[in-house]
N, C-alpha and C. Protein backbone atom coordinates (compact mmCIF):
# COMPACT_ATOMS: atom_id res chain seq x y z
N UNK A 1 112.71 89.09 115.02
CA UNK A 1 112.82 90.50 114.74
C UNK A 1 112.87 90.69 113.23
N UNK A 2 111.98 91.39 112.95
CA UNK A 2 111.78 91.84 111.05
C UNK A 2 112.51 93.07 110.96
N UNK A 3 113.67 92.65 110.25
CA UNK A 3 114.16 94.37 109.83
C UNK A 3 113.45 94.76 108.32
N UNK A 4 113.60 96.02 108.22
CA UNK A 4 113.19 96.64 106.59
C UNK A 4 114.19 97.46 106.50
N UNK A 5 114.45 97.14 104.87
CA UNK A 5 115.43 98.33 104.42
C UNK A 5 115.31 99.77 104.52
N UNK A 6 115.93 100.49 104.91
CA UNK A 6 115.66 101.76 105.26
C UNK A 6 116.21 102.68 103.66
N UNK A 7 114.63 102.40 102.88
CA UNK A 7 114.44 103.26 101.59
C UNK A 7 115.01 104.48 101.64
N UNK A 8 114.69 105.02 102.30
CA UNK A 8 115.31 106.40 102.46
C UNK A 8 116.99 106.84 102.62
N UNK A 9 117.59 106.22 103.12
CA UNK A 9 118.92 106.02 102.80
C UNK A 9 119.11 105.66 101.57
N UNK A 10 118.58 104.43 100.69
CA UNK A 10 119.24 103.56 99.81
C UNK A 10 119.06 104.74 98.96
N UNK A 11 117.57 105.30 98.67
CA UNK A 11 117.03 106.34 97.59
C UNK A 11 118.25 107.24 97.47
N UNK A 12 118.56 108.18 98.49
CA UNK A 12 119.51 109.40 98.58
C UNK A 12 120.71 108.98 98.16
N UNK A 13 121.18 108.18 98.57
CA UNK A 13 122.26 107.40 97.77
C UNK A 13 122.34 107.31 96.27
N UNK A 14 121.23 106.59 96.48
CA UNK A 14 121.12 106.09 94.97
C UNK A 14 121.16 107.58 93.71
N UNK A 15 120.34 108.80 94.36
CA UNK A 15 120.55 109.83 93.83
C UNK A 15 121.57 110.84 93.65
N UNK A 16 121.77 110.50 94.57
CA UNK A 16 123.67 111.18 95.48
C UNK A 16 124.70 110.92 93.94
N UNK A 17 124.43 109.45 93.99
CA UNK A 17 125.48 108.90 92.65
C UNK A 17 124.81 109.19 91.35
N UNK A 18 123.59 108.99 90.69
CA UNK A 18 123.21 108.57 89.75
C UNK A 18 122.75 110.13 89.13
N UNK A 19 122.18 110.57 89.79
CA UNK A 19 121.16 111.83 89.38
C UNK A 19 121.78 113.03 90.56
N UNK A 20 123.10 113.57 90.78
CA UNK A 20 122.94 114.93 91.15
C UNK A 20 122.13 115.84 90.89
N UNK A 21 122.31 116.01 89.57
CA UNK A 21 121.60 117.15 89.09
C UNK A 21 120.02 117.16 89.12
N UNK A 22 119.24 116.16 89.64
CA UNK A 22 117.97 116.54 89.78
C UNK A 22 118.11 115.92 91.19
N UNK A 23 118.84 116.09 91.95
CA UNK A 23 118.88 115.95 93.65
C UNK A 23 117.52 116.65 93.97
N UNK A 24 117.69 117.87 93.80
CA UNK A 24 116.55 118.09 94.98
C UNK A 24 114.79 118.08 94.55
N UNK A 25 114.78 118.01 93.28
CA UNK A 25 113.45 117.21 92.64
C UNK A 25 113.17 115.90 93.40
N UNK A 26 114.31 115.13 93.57
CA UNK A 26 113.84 113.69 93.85
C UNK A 26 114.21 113.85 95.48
N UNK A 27 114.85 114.56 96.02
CA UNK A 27 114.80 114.58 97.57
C UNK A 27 113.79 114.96 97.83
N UNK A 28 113.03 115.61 97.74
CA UNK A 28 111.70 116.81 97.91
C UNK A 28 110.67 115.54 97.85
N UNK A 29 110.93 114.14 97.23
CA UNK A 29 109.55 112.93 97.33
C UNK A 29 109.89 111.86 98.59
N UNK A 30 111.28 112.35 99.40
CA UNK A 30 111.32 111.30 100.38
C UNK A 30 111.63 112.02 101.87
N UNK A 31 110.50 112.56 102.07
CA UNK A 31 110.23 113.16 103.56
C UNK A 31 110.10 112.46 104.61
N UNK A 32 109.24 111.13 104.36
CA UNK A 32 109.00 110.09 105.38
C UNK A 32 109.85 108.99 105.61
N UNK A 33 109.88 108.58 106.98
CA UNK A 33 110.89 107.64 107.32
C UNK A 33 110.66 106.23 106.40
N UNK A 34 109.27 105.95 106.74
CA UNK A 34 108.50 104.54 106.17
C UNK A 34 107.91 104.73 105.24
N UNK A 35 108.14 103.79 104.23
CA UNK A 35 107.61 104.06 102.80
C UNK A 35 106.52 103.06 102.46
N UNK A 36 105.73 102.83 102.25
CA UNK A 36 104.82 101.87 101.73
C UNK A 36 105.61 101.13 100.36
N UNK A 37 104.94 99.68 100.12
CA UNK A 37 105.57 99.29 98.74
C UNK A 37 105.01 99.61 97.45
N UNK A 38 104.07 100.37 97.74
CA UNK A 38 103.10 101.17 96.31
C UNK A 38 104.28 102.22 96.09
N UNK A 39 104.24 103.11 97.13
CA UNK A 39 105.33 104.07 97.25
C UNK A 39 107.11 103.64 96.81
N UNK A 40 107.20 102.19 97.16
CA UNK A 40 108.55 102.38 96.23
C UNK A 40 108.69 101.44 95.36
N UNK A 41 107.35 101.19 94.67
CA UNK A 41 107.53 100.57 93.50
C UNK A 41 106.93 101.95 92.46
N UNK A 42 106.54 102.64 92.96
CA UNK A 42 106.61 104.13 91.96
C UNK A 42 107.67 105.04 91.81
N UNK A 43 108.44 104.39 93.35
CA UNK A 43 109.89 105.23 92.69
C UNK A 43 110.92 104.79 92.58
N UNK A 44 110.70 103.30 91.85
CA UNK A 44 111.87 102.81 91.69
C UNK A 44 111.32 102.78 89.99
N UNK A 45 110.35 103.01 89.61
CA UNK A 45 109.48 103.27 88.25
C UNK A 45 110.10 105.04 88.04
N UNK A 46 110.14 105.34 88.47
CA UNK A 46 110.49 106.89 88.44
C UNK A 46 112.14 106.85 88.09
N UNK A 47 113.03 106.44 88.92
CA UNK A 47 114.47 106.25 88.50
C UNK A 47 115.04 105.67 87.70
N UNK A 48 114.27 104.09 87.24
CA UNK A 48 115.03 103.53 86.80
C UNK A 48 114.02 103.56 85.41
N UNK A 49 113.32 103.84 84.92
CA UNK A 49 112.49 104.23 83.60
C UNK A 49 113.47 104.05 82.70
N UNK A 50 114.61 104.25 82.30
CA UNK A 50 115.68 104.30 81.43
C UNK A 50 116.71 103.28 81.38
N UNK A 51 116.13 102.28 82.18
CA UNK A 51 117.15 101.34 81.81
C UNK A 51 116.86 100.32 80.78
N UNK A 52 117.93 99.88 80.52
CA UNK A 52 118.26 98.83 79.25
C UNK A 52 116.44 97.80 79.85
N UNK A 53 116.35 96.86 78.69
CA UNK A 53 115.62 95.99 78.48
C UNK A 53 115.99 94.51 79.02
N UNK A 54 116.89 94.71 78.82
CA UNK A 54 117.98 93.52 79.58
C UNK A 54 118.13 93.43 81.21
N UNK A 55 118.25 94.42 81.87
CA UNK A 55 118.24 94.54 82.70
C UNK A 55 116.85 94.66 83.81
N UNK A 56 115.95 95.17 82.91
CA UNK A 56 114.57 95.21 83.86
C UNK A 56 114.17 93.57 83.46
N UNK A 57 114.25 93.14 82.45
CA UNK A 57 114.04 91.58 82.45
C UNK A 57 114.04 90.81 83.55
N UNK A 58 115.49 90.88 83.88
CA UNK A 58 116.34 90.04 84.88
C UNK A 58 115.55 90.82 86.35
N UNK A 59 115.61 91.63 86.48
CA UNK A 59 115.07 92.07 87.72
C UNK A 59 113.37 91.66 87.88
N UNK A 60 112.73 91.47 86.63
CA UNK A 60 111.46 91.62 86.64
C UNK A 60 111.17 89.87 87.60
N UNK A 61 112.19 89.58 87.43
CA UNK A 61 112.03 87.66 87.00
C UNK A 61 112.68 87.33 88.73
N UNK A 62 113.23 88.55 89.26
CA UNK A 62 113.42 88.22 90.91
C UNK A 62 112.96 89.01 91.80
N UNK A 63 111.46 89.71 91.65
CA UNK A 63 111.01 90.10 92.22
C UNK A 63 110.44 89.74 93.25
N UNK A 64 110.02 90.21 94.76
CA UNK A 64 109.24 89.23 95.79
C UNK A 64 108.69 90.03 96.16
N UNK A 65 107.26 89.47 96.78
CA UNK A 65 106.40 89.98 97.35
C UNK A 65 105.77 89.60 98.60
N UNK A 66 106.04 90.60 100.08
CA UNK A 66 105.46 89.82 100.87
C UNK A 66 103.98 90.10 101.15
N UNK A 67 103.46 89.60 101.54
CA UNK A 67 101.90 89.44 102.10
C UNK A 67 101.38 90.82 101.96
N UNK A 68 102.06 91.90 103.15
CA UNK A 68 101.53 92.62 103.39
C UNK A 68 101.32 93.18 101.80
N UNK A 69 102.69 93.23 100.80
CA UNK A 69 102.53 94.11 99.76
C UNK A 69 100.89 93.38 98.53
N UNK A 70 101.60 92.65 98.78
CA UNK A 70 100.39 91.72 97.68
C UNK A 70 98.68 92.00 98.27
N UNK A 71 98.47 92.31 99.52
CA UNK A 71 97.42 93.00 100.11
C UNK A 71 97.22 94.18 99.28
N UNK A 72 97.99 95.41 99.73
CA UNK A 72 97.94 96.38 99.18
C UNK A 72 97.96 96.81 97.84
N UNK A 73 98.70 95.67 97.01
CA UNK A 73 98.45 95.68 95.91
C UNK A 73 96.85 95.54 95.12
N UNK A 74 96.33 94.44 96.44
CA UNK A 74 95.04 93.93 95.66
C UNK A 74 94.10 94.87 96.16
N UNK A 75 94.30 95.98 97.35
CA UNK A 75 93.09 96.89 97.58
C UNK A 75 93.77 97.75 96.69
N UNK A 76 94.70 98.37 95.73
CA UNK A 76 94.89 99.48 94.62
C UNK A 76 94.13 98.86 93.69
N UNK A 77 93.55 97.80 93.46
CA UNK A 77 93.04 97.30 92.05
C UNK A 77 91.61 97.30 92.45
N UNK A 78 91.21 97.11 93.98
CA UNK A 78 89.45 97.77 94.53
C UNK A 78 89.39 99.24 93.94
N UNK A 79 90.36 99.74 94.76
CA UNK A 79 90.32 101.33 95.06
C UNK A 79 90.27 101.84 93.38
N UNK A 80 90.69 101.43 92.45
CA UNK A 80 90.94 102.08 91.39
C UNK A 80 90.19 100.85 90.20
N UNK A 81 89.22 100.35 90.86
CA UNK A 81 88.48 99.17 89.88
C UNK A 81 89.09 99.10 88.88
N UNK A 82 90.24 98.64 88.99
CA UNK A 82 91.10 97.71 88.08
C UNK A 82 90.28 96.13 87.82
N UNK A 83 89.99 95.82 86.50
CA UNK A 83 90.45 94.40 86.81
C UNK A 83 91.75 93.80 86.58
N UNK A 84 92.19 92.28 86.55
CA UNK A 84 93.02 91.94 86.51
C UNK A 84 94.44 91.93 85.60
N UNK A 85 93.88 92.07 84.29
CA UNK A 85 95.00 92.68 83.21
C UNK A 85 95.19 93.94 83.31
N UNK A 86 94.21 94.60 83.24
CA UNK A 86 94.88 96.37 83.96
C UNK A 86 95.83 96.40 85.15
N UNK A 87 95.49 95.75 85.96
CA UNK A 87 96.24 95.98 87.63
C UNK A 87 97.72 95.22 86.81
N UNK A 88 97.57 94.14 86.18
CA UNK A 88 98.85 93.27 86.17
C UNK A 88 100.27 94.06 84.82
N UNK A 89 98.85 94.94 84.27
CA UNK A 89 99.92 96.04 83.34
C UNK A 89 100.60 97.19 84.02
N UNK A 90 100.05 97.46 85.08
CA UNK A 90 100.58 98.73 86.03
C UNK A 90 101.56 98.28 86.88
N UNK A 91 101.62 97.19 87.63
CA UNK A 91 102.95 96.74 88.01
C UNK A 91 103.76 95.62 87.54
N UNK A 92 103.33 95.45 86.01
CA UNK A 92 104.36 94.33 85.39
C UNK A 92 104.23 93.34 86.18
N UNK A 93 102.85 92.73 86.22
CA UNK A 93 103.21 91.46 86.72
C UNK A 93 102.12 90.57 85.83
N UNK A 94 102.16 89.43 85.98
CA UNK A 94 101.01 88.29 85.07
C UNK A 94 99.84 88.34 85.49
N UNK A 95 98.93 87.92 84.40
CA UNK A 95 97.46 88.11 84.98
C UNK A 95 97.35 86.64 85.56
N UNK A 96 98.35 85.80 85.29
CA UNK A 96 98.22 84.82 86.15
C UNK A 96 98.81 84.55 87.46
N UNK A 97 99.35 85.55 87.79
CA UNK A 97 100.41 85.92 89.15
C UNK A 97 98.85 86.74 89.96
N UNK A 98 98.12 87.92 89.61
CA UNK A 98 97.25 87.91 90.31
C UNK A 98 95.80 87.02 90.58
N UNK A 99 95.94 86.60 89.75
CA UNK A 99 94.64 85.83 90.00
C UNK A 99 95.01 84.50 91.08
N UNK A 100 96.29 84.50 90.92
CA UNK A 100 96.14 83.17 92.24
C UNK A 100 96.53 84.22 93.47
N UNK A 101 97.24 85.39 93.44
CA UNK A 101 97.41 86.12 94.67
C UNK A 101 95.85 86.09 95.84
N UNK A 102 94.63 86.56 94.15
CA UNK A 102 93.08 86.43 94.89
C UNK A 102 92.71 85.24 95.35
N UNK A 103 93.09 84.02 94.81
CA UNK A 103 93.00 82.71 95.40
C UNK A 103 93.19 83.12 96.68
N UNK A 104 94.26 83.06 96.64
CA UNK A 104 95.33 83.03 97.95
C UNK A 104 94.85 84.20 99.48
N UNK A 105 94.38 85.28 98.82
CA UNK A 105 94.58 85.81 100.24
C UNK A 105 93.04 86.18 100.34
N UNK A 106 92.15 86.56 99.12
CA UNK A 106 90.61 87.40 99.30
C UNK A 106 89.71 86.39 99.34
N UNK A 107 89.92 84.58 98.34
CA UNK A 107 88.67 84.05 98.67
C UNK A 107 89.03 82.81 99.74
């Protein structure tokens, strides 16, 4: 049995505490139960934009990705003919992290 975090709780929360005052700006972007990971890696880009340098470091460096996301990642870089340093500047990741992802799942 695969559970998933239920984004939508953690988000409201997370806004509940952090950002009252633009509550209902950022409630008004989480209508749906299921979120895609394009969808909450844009809004975790949206909230946390302001944090220290130190801190997105450390997070940058324990990031994971499962299958399905690394899929979807690699049809946003079809869909939007990215090549590989473009796509890898939009979600902070290495141009050598995608190019073996394409190893790995397209050839």
């Amino acid at each position: 049995m695969k559970t998933t975090p239920d984004y939508k709780r953690i988000y409201t929360d997370l806004i509940n505490e952090k950002y009252p005052e633009k509550k209902e700006e950022y409630l008004s972007m989480l209508p749906k139960e299921n979120f895609s990971v394009l969808e909450v890696i844009s809004f975790n880009q949206m909230l946390f934009s302001g944090c220290d340098q130190k801190a997105h470091d450390f997070n940058q460096k324990h990031r994971f990705y499962s299958k399905q996301a690394i899929l979807e990642i690699l049809d946003y870089q079809k869909k939007h003919k990215y090549n590989n340093m473009q796509l890898a500047r939009h979600f902070n990741l290495s141009r050598n992290t995608v190019t073996r992802w394409k190893k790995l799942f397209l050839i």
